[in-house]
C-alpha atoms as a PDB file:
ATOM      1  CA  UNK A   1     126.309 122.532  93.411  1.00  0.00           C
ATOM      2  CA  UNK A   2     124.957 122.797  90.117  1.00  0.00           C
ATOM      3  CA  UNK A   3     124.905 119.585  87.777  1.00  0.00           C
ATOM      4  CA  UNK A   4     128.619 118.864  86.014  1.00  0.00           C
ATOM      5  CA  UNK A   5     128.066 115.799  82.887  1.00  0.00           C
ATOM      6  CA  UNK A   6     130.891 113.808  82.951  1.00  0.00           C
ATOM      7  CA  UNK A   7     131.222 111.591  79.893  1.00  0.00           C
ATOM      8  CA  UNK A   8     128.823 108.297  81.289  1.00  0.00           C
ATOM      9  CA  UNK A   9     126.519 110.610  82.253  1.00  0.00           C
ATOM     10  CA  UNK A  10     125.802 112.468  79.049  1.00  0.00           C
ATOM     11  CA  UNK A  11     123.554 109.468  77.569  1.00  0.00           C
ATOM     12  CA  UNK A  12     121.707 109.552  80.218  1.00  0.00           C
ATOM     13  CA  UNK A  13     121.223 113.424  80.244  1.00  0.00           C
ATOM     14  CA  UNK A  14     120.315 112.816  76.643  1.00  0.00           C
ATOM     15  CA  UNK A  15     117.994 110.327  77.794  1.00  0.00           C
ATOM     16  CA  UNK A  16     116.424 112.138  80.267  1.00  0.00           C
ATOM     17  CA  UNK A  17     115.622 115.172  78.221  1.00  0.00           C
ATOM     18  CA  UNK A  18     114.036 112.765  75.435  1.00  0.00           C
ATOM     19  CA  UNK A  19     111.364 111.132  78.030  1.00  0.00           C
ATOM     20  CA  UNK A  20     110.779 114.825  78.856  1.00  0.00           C
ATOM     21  CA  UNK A  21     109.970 115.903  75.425  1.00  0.00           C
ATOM     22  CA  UNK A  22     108.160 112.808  74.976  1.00  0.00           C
ATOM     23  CA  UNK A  23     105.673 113.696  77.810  1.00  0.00           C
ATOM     24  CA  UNK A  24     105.524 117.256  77.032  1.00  0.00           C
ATOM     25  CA  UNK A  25     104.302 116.100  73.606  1.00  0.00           C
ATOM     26  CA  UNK A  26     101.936 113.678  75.228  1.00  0.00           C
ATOM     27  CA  UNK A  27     100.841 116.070  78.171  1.00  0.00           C
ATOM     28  CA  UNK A  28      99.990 118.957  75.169  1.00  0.00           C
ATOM     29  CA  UNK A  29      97.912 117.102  73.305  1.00  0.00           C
ATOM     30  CA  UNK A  30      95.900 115.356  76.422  1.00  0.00           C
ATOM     31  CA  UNK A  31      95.651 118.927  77.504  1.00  0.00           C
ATOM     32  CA  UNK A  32      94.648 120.011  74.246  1.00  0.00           C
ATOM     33  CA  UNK A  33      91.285 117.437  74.018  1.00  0.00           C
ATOM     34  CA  UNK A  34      89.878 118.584  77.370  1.00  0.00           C
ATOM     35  CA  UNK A  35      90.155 122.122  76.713  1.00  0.00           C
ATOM     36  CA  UNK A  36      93.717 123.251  78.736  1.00  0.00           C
ATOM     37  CA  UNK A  37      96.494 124.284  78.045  1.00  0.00           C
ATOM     38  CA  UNK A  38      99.557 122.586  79.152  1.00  0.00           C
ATOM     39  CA  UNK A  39     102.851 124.530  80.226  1.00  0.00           C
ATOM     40  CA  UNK A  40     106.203 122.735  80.008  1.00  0.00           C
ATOM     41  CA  UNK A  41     107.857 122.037  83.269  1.00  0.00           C
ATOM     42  CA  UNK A  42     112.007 123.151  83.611  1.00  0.00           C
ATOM     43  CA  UNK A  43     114.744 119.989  83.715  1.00  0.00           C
ATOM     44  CA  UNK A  44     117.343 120.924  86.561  1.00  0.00           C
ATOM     45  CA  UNK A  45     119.856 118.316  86.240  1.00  0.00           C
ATOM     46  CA  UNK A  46     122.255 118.483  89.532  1.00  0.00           C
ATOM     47  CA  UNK A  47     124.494 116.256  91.012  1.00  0.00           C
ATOM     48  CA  UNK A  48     125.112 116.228  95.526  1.00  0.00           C
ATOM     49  CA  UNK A  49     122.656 118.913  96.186  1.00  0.00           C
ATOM     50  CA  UNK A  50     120.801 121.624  94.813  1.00  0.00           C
ATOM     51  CA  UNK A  51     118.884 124.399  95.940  1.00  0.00           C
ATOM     52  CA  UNK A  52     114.684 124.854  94.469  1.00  0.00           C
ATOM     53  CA  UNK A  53     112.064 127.198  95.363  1.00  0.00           C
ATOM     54  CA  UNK A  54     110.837 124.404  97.811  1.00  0.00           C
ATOM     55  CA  UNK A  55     114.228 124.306  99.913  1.00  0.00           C
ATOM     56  CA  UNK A  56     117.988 122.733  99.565  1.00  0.00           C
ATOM     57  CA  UNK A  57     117.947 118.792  98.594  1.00  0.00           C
ATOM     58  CA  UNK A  58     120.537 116.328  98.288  1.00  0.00           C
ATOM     59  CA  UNK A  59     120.932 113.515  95.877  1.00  0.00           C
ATOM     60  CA  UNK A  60     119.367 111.245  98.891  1.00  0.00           C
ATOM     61  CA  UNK A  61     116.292 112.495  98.107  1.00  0.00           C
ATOM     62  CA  UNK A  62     115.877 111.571  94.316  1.00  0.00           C
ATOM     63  CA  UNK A  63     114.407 113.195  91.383  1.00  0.00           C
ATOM     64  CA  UNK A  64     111.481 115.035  93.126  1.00  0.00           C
ATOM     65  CA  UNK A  65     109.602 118.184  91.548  1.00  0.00           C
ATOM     66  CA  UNK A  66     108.797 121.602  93.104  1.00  0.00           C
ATOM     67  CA  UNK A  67     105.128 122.785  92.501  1.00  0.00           C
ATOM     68  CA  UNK A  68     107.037 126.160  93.542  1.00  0.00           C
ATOM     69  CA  UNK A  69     109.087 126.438  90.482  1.00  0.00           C
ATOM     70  CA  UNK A  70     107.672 124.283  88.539  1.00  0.00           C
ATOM     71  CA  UNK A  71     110.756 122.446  87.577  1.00  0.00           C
ATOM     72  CA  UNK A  72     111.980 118.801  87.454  1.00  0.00           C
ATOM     73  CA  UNK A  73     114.894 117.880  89.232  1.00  0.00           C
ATOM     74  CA  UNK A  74     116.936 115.387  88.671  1.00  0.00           C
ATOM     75  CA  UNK A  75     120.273 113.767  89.989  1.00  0.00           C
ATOM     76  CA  UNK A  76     121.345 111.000  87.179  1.00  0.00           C
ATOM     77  CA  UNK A  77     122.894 108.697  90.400  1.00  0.00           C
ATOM     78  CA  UNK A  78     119.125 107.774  90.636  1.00  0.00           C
ATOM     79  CA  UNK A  79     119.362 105.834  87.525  1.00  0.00           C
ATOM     80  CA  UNK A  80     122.379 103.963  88.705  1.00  0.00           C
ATOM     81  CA  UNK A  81     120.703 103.632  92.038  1.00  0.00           C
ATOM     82  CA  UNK A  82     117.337 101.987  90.668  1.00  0.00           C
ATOM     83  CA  UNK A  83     119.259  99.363  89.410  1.00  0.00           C
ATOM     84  CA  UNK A  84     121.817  98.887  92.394  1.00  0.00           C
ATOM     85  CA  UNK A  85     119.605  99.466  95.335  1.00  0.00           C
ATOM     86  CA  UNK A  86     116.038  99.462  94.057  1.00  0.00           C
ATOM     87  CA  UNK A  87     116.917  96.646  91.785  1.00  0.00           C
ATOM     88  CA  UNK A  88     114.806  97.893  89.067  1.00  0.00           C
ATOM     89  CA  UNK A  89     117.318  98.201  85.964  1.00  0.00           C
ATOM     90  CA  UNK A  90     115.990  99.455  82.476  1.00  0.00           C
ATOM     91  CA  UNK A  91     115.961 102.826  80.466  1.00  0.00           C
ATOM     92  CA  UNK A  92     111.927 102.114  80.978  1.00  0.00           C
ATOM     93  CA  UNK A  93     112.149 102.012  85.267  1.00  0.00           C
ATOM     94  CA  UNK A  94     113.878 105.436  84.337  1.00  0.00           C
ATOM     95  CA  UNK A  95     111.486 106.867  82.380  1.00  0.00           C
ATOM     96  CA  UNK A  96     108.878 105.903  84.802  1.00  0.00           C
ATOM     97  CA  UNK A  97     110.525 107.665  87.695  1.00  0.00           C
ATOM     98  CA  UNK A  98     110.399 110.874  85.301  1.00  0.00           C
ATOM     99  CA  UNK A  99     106.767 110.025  84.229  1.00  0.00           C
ATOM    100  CA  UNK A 100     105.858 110.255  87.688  1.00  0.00           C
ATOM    101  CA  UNK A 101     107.731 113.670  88.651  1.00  0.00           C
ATOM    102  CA  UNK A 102     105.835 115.257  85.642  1.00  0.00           C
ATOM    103  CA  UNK A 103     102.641 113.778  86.987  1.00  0.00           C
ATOM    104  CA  UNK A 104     102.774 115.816  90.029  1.00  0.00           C
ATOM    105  CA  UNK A 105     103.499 119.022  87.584  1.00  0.00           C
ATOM    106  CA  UNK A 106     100.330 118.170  85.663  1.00  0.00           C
ATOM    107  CA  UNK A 107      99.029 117.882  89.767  1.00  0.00           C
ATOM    108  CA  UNK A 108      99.916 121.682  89.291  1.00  0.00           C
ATOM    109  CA  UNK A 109      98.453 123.052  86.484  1.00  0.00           C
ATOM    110  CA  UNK A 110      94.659 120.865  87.165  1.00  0.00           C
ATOM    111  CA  UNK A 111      95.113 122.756  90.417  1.00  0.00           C
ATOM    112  CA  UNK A 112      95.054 119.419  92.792  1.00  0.00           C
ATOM    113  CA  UNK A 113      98.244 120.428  94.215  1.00  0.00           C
ATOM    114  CA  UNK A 114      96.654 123.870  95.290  1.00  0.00           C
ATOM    115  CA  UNK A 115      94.061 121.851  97.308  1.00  0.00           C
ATOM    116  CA  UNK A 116      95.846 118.733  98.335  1.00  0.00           C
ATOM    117  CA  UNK A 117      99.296 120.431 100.019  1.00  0.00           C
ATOM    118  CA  UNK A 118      97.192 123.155 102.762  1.00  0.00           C
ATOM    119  CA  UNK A 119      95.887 120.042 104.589  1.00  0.00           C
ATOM    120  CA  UNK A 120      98.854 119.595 106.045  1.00  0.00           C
ATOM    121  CA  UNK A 121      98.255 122.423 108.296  1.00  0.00           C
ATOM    122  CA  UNK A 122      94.773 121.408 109.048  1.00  0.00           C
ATOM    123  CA  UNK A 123      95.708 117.505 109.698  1.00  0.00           C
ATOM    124  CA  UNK A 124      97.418 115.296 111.836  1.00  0.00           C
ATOM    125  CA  UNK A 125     100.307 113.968 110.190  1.00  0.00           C
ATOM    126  CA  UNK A 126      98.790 110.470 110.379  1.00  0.00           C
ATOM    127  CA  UNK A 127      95.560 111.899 108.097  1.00  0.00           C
ATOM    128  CA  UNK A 128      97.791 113.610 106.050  1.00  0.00           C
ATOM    129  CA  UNK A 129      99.386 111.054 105.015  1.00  0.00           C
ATOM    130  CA  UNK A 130      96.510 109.345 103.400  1.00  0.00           C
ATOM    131  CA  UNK A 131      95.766 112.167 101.235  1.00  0.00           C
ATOM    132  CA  UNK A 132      99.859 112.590 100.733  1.00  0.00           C
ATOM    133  CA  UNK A 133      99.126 108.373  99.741  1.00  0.00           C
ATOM    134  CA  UNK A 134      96.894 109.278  97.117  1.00  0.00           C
ATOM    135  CA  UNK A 135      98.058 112.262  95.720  1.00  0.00           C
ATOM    136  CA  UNK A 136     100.993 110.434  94.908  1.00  0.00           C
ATOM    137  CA  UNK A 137      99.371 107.101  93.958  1.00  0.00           C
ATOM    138  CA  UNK A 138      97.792 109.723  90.887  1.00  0.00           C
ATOM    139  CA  UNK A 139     101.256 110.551  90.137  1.00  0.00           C
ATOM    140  CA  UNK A 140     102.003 106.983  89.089  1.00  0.00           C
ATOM    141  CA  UNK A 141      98.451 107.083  87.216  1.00  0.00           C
ATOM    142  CA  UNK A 142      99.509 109.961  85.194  1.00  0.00           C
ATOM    143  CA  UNK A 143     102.720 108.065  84.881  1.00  0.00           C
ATOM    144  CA  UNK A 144     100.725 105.532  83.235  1.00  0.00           C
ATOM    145  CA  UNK A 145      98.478 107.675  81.263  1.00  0.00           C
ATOM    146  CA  UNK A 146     102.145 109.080  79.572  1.00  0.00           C
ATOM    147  CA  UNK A 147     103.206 105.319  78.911  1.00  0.00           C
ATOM    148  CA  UNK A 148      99.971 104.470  76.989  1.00  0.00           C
ATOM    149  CA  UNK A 149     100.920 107.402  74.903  1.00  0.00           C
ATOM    150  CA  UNK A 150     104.632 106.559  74.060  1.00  0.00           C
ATOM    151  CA  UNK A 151     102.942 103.050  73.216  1.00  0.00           C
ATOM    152  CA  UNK A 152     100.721 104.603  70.534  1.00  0.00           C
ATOM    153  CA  UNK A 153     104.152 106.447  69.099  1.00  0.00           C
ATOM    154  CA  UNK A 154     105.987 103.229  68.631  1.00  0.00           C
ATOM    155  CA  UNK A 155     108.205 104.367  71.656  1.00  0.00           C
ATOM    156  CA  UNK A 156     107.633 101.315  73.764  1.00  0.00           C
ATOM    157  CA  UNK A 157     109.678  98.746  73.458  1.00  0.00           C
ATOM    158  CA  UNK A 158     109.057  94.905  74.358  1.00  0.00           C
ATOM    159  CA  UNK A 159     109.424  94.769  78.008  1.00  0.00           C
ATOM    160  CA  UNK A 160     109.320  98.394  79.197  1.00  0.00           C
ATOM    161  CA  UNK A 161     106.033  98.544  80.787  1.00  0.00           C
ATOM    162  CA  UNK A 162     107.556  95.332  83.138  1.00  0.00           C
ATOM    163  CA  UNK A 163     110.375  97.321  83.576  1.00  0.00           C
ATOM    164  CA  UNK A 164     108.194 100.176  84.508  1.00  0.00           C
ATOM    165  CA  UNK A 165     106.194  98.071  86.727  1.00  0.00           C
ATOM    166  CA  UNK A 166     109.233  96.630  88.560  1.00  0.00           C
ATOM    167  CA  UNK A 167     110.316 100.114  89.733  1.00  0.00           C
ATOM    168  CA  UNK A 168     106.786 101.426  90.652  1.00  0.00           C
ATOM    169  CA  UNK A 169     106.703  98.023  92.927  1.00  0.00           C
ATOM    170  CA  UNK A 170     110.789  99.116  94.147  1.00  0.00           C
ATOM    171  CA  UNK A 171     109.852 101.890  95.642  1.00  0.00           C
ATOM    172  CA  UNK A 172     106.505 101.054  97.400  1.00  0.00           C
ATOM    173  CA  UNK A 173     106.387 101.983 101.004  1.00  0.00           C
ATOM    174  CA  UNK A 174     105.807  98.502 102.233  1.00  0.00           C
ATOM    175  CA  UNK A 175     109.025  97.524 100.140  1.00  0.00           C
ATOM    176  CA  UNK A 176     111.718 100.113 101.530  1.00  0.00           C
ATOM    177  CA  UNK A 177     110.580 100.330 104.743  1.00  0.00           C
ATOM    178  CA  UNK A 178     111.036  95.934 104.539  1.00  0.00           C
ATOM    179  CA  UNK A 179     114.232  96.723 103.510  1.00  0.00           C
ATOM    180  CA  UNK A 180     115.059  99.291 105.822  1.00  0.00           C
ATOM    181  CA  UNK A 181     113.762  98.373 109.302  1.00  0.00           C
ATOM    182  CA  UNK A 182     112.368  94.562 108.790  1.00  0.00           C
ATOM    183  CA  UNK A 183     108.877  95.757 109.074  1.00  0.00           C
ATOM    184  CA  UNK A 184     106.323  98.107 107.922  1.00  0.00           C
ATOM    185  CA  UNK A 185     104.368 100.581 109.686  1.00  0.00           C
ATOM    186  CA  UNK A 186     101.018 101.749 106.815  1.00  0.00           C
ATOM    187  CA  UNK A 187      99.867 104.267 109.030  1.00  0.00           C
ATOM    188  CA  UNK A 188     103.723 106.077 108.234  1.00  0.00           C
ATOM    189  CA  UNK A 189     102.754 105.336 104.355  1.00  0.00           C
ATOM    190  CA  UNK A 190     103.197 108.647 102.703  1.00  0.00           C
ATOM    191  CA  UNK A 191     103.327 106.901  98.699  1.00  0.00           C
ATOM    192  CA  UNK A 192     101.250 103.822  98.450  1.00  0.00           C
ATOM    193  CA  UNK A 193     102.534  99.675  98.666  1.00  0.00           C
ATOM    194  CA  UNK A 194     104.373  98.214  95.893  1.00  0.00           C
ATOM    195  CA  UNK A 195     100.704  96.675  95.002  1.00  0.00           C
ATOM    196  CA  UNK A 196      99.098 100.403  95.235  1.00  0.00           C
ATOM    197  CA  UNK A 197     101.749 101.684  92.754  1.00  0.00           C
ATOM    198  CA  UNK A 198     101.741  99.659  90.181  1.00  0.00           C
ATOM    199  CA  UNK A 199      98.082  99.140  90.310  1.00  0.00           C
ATOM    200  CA  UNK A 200      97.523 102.689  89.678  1.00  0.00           C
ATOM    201  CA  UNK A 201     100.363 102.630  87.067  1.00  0.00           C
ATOM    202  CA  UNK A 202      98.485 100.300  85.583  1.00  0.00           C
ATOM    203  CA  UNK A 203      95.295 101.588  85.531  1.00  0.00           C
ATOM    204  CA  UNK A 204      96.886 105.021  83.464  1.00  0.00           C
ATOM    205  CA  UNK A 205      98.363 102.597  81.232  1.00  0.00           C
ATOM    206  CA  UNK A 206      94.820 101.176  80.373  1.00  0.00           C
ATOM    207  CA  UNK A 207      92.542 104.456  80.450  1.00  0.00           C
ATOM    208  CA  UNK A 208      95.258 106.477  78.761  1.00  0.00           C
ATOM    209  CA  UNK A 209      92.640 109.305  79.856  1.00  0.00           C
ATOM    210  CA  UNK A 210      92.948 111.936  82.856  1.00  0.00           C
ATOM    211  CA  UNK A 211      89.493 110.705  83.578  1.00  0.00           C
ATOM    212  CA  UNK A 212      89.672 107.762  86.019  1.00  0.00           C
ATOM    213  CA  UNK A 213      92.606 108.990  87.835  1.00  0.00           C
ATOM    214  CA  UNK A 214      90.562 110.446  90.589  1.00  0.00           C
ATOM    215  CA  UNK A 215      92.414 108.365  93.508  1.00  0.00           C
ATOM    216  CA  UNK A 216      91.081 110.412  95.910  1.00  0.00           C
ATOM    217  CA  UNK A 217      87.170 109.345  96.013  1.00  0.00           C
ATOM    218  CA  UNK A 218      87.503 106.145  94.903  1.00  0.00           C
ATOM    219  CA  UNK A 219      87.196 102.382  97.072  1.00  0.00           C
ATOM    220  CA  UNK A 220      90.412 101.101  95.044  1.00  0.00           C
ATOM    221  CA  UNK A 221      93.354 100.423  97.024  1.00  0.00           C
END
């Protein structure tokens, strides 16, 4: 169904599109100093389901993106949702969330995506899953490498990067699957611990560089 804005929602569609442009103008000019080129990705806003090159989704599934397309999707009951159920309120926990989508599109253009996504063919689920672990544990990197960006532009504000840090640590494997079952199983970890996540986050937030993001050779947790 595609996205409708009802009158609440429009802020945050407003919102939304302004993080965007902010990491767009961060991405370009990170791009820019290492020789790339950086392509936009495409905002989908939807709300129930909608249908991407990389299959049908409902709003249960979040904002995700599709290296397919190329485009970021995004159902705005997320927001309401992080602070509800993920207890992780803030226009910053937000904007992380979206920091993190357009990490795996700048997964895309580097080309990691290309070599990460065929092992899952080649691999048992259970050794895919630590490659799926840190694939997306660069995600929140890159997440990080966007937020020391927006702090150079005077865009953060006191607090955010908590913020930002409480929602990387809501939605750590170890965390929902607590929440869900009473107990965690790691070997089923497909996104990285609460700990994981907002170490990483961290870590982009220091570097502010593409270089050091390499969570796939590296002894870090």
């Amino acid at each position: 169904m595609p996205y409708e804005e009802s009158s609440q929602e429009k802020e945050l569609a407003q919102f939304v599109s302004v993080v965007l442009a902010d990491t767009e103008a961060v991405w370009s000019e990170i791009f820019q100093d290492n020789g790339l080129q950086y392509k936009n990705p495409i905002l989908v806003l939807y709300s129930n389901s909608v249908q991407s090159a990389c299959g049908a989704a409902g709003s249960s599934v979040g904002p995700f993106y599709c290296p397919g397309d190329q485009k970021l999707y995004i159902d705005l009951s997320f927001y309401q949702e992080l602070q509800d159920k993920f207890h992780a309120p803030g226009d910053f926990a937000m904007a992380y969330v979206i920091a993190h989508e357009v990490g795996h599109h700048v997964q895309t253009l580097l080309g990691t995506t290309e070599k990460t996504m065929p092992l899952r063919e080649k691999l048992s689920e259970e050794e895919f899953n630590k490659y799926l672990l840190r694939f997306e544990l660069q995600a929140d990197y890159f997440a990080g490498v966007w937020a020391n960006h927006a702090q150079g532009m005077d865009l953060l504000e006191e607090g955010d990067l908590e913020e930002a840090l409480t929602a990387a640590s809501a939605v750590g494997d170890d965390t929902l699957q607590k929440q869900a079952q009473g107990y965690v199983v790691p070997e089923s970890f497909t996104h990285g611990t609460s700990e994981q996540r907002k170490s990483w986050f961290y870590k982009g937030y220091e570097n502010g560089t593409i270089k050091g993001g390499d969570t796939f050779n590296t002894t870090s947790p």
